[in-house]
PDB file of N, CA and C in Angstrom:
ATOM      1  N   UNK A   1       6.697 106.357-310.092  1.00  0.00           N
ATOM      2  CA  UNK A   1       5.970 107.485-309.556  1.00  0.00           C
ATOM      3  C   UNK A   1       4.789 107.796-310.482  1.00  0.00           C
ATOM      4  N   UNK A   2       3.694 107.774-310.338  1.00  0.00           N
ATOM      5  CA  UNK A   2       2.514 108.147-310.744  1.00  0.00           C
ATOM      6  C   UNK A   2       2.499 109.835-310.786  1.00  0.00           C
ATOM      7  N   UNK A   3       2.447 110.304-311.642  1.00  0.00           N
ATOM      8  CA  UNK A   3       2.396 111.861-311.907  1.00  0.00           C
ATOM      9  C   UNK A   3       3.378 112.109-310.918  1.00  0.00           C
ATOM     10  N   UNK A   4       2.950 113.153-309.900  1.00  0.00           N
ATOM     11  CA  UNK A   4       3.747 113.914-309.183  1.00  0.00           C
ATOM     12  C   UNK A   4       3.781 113.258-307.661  1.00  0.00           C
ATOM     13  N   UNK A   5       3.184 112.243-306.966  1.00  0.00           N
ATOM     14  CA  UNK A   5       2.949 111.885-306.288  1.00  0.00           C
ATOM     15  C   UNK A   5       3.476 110.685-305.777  1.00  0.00           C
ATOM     16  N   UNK A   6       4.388 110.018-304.836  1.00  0.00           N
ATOM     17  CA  UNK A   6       4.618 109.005-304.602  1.00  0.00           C
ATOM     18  C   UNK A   6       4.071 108.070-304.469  1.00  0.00           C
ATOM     19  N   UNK A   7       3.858 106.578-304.962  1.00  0.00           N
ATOM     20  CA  UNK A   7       2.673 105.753-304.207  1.00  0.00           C
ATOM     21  C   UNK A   7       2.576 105.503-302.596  1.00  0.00           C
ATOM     22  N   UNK A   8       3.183 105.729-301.806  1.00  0.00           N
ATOM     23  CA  UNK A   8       2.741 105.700-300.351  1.00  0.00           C
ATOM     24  C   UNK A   8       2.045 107.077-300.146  1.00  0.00           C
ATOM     25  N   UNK A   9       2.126 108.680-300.434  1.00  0.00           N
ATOM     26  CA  UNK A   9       1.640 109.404-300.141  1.00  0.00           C
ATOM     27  C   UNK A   9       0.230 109.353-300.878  1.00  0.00           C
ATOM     28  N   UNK A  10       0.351 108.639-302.445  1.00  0.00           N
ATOM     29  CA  UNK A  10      -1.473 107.838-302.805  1.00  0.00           C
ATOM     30  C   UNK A  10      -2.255 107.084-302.145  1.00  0.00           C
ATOM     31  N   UNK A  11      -1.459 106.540-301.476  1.00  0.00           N
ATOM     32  CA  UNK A  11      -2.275 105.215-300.776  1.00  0.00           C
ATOM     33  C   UNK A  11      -2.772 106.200-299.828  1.00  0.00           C
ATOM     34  N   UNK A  12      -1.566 107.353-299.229  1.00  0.00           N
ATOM     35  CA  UNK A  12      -1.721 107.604-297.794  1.00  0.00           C
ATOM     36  C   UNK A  12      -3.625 108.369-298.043  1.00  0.00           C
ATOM     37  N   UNK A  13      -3.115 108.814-299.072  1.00  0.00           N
ATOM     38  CA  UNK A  13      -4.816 110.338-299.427  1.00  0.00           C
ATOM     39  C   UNK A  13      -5.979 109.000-299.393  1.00  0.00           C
ATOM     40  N   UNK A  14      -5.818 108.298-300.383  1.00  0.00           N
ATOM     41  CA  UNK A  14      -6.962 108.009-300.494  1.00  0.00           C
ATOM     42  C   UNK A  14      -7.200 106.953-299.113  1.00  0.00           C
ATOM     43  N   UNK A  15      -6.820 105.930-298.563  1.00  0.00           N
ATOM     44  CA  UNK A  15      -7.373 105.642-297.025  1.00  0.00           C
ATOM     45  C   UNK A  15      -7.645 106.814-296.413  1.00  0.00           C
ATOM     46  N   UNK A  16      -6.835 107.800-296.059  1.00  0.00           N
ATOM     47  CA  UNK A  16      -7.629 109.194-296.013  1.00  0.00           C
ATOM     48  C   UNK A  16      -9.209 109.413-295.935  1.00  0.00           C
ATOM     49  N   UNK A  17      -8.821 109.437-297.149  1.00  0.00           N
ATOM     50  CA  UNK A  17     -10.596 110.048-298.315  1.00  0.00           C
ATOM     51  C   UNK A  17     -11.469 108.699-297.518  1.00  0.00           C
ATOM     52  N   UNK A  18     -11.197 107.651-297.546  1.00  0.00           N
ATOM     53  CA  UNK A  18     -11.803 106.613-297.528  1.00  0.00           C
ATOM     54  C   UNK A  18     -12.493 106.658-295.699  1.00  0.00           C
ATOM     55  N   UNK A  19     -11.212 107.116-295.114  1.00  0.00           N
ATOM     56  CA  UNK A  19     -11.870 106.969-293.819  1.00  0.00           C
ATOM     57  C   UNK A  19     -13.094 108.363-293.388  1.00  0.00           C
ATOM     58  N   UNK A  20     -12.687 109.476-294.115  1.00  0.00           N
ATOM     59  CA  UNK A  20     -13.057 110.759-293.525  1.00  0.00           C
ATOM     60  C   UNK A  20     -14.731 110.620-294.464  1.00  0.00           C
ATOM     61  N   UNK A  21     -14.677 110.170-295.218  1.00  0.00           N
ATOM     62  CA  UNK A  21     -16.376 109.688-295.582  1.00  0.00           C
ATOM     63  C   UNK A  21     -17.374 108.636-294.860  1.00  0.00           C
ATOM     64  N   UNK A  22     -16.411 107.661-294.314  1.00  0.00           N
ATOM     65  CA  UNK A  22     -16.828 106.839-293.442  1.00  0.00           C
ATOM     66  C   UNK A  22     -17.374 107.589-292.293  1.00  0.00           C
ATOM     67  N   UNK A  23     -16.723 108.579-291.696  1.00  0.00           N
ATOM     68  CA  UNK A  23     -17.285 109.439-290.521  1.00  0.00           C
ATOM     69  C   UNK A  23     -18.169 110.300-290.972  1.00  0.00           C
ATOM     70  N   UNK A  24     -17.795 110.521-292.482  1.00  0.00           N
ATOM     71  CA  UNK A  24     -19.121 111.692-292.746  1.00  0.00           C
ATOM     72  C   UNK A  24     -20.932 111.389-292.640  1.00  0.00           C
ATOM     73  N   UNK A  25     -20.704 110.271-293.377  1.00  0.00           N
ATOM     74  CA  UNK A  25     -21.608 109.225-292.809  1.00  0.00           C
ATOM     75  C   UNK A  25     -22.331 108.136-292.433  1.00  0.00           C
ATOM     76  N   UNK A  26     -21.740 107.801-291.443  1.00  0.00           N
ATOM     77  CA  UNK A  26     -21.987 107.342-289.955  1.00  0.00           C
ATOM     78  C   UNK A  26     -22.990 107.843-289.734  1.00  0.00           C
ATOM     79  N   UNK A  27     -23.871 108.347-289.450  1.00  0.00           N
ATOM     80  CA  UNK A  27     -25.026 108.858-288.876  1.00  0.00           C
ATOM     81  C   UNK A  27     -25.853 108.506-290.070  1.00  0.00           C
ATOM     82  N   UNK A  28     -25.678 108.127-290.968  1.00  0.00           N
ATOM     83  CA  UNK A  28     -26.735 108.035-292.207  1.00  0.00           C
ATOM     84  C   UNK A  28     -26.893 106.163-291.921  1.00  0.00           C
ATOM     85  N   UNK A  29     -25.627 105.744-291.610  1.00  0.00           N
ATOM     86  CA  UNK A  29     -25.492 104.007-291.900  1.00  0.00           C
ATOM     87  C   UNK A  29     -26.241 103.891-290.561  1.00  0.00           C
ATOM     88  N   UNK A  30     -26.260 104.256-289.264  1.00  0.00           N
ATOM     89  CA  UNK A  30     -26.578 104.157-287.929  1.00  0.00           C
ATOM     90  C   UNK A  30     -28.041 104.594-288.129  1.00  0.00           C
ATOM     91  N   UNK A  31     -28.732 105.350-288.865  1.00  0.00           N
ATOM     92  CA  UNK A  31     -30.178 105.682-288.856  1.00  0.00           C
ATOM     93  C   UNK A  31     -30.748 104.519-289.871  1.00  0.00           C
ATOM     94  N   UNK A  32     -30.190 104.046-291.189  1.00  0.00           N
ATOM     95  CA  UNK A  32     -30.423 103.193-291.501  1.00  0.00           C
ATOM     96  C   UNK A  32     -30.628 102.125-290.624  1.00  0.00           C
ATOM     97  N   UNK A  33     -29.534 101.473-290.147  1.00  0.00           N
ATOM     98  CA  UNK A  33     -29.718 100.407-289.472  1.00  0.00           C
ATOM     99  C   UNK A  33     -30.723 100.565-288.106  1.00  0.00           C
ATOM    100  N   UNK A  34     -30.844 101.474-287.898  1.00  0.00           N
ATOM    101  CA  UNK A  34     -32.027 101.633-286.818  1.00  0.00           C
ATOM    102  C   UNK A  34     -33.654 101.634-287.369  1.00  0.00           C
ATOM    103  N   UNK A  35     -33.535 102.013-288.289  1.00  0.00           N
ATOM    104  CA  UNK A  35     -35.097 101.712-288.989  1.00  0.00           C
ATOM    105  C   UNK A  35     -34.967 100.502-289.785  1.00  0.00           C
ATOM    106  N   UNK A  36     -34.013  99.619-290.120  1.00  0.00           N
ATOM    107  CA  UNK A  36     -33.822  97.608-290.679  1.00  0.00           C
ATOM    108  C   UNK A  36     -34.787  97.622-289.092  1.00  0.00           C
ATOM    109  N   UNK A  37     -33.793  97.708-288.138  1.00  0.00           N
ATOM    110  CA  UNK A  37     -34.332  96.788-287.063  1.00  0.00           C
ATOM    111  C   UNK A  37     -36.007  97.362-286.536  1.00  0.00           C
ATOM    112  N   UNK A  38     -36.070  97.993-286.651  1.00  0.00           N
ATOM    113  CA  UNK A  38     -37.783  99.011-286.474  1.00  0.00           C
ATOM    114  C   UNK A  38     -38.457  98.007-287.066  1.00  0.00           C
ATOM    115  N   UNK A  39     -38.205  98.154-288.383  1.00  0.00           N
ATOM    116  CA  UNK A  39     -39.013  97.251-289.495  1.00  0.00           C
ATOM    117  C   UNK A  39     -39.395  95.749-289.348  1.00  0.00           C
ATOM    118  N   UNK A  40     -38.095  95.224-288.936  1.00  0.00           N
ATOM    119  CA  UNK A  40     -38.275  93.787-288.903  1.00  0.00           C
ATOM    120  C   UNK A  40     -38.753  93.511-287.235  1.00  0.00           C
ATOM    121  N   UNK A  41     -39.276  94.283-286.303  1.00  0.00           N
ATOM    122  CA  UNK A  41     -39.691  93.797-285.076  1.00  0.00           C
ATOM    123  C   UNK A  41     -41.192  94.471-285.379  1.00  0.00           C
ATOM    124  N   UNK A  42     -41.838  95.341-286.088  1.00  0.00           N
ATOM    125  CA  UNK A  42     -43.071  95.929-286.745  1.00  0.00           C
ATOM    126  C   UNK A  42     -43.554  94.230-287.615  1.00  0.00           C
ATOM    127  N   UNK A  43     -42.747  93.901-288.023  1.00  0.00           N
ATOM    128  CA  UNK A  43     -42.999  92.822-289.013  1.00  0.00           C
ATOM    129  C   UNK A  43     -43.132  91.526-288.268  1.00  0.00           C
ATOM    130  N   UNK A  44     -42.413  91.450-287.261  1.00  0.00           N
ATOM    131  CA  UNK A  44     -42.403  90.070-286.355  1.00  0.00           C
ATOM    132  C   UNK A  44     -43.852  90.085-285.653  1.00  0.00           C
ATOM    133  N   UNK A  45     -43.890  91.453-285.186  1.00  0.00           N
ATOM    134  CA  UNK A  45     -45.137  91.547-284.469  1.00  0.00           C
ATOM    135  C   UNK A  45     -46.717  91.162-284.859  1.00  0.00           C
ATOM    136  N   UNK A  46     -46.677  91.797-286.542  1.00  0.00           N
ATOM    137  CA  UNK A  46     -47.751  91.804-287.334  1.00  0.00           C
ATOM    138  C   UNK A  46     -47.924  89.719-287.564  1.00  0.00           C
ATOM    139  N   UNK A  47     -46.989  89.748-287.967  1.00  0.00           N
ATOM    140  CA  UNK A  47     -46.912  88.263-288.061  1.00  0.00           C
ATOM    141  C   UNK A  47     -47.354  87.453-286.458  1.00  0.00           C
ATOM    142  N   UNK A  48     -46.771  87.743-285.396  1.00  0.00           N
ATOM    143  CA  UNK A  48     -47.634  87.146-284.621  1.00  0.00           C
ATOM    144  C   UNK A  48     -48.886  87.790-283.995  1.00  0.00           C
ATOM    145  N   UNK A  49     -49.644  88.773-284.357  1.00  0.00           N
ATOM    146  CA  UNK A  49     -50.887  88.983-284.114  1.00  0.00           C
ATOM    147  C   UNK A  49     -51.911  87.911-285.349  1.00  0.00           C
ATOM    148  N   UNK A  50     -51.473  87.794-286.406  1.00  0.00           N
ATOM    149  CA  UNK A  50     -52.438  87.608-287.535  1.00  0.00           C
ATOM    150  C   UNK A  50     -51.948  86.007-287.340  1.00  0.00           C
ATOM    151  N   UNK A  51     -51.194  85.107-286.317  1.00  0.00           N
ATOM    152  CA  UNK A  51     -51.246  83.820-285.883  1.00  0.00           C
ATOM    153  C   UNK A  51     -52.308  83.654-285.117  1.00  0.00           C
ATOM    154  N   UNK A  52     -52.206  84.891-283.961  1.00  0.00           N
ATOM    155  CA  UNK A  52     -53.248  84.537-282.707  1.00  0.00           C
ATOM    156  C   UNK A  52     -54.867  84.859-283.074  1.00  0.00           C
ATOM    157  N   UNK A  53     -55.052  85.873-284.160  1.00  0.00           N
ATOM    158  CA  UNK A  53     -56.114  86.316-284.829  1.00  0.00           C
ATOM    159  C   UNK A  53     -56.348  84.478-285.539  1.00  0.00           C
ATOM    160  N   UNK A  54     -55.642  83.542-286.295  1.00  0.00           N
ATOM    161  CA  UNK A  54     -55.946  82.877-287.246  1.00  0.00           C
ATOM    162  C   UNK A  54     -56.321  81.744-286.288  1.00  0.00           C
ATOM    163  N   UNK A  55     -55.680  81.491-284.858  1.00  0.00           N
ATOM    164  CA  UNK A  55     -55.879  80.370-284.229  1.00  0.00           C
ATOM    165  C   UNK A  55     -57.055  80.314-283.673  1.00  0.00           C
ATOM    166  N   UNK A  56     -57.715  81.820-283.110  1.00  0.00           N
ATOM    167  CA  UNK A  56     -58.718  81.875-282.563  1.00  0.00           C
ATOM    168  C   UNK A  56     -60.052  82.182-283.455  1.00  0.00           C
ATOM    169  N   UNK A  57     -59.701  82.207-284.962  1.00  0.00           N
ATOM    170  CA  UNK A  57     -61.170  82.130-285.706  1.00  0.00           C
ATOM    171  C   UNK A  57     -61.243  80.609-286.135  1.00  0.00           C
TER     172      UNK A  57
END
């Protein structure tokens, strides 16, 4: 026994802790990943304008 606490009721808190931050945020990982993908189709784009700009000078 670890201090006062059983190890299954440790395990139980911290997956707990572990999941209830995961939901806290969620909305932070989901806005992230929505501005990765922003970025890299801003970036695909730039890249094929400055092809069609390079083919036609």
């Amino acid at each position: 026994m670890l201090g006062r606490l059983p190890l299954p009721q440790l395990l139980f808190a911290a997956i707990l802790g572990i999941a209830g931050g995961m939901y806290i945020y969620q909305p932070i990982f989901e806005q992230y990943s929505r501005d990765q993908k922003e970025l890299k189709e801003k970036v695909k784009l730039l890249e094929e304008s400055e092809e069609k700009g390079a083919n036609s000078a």
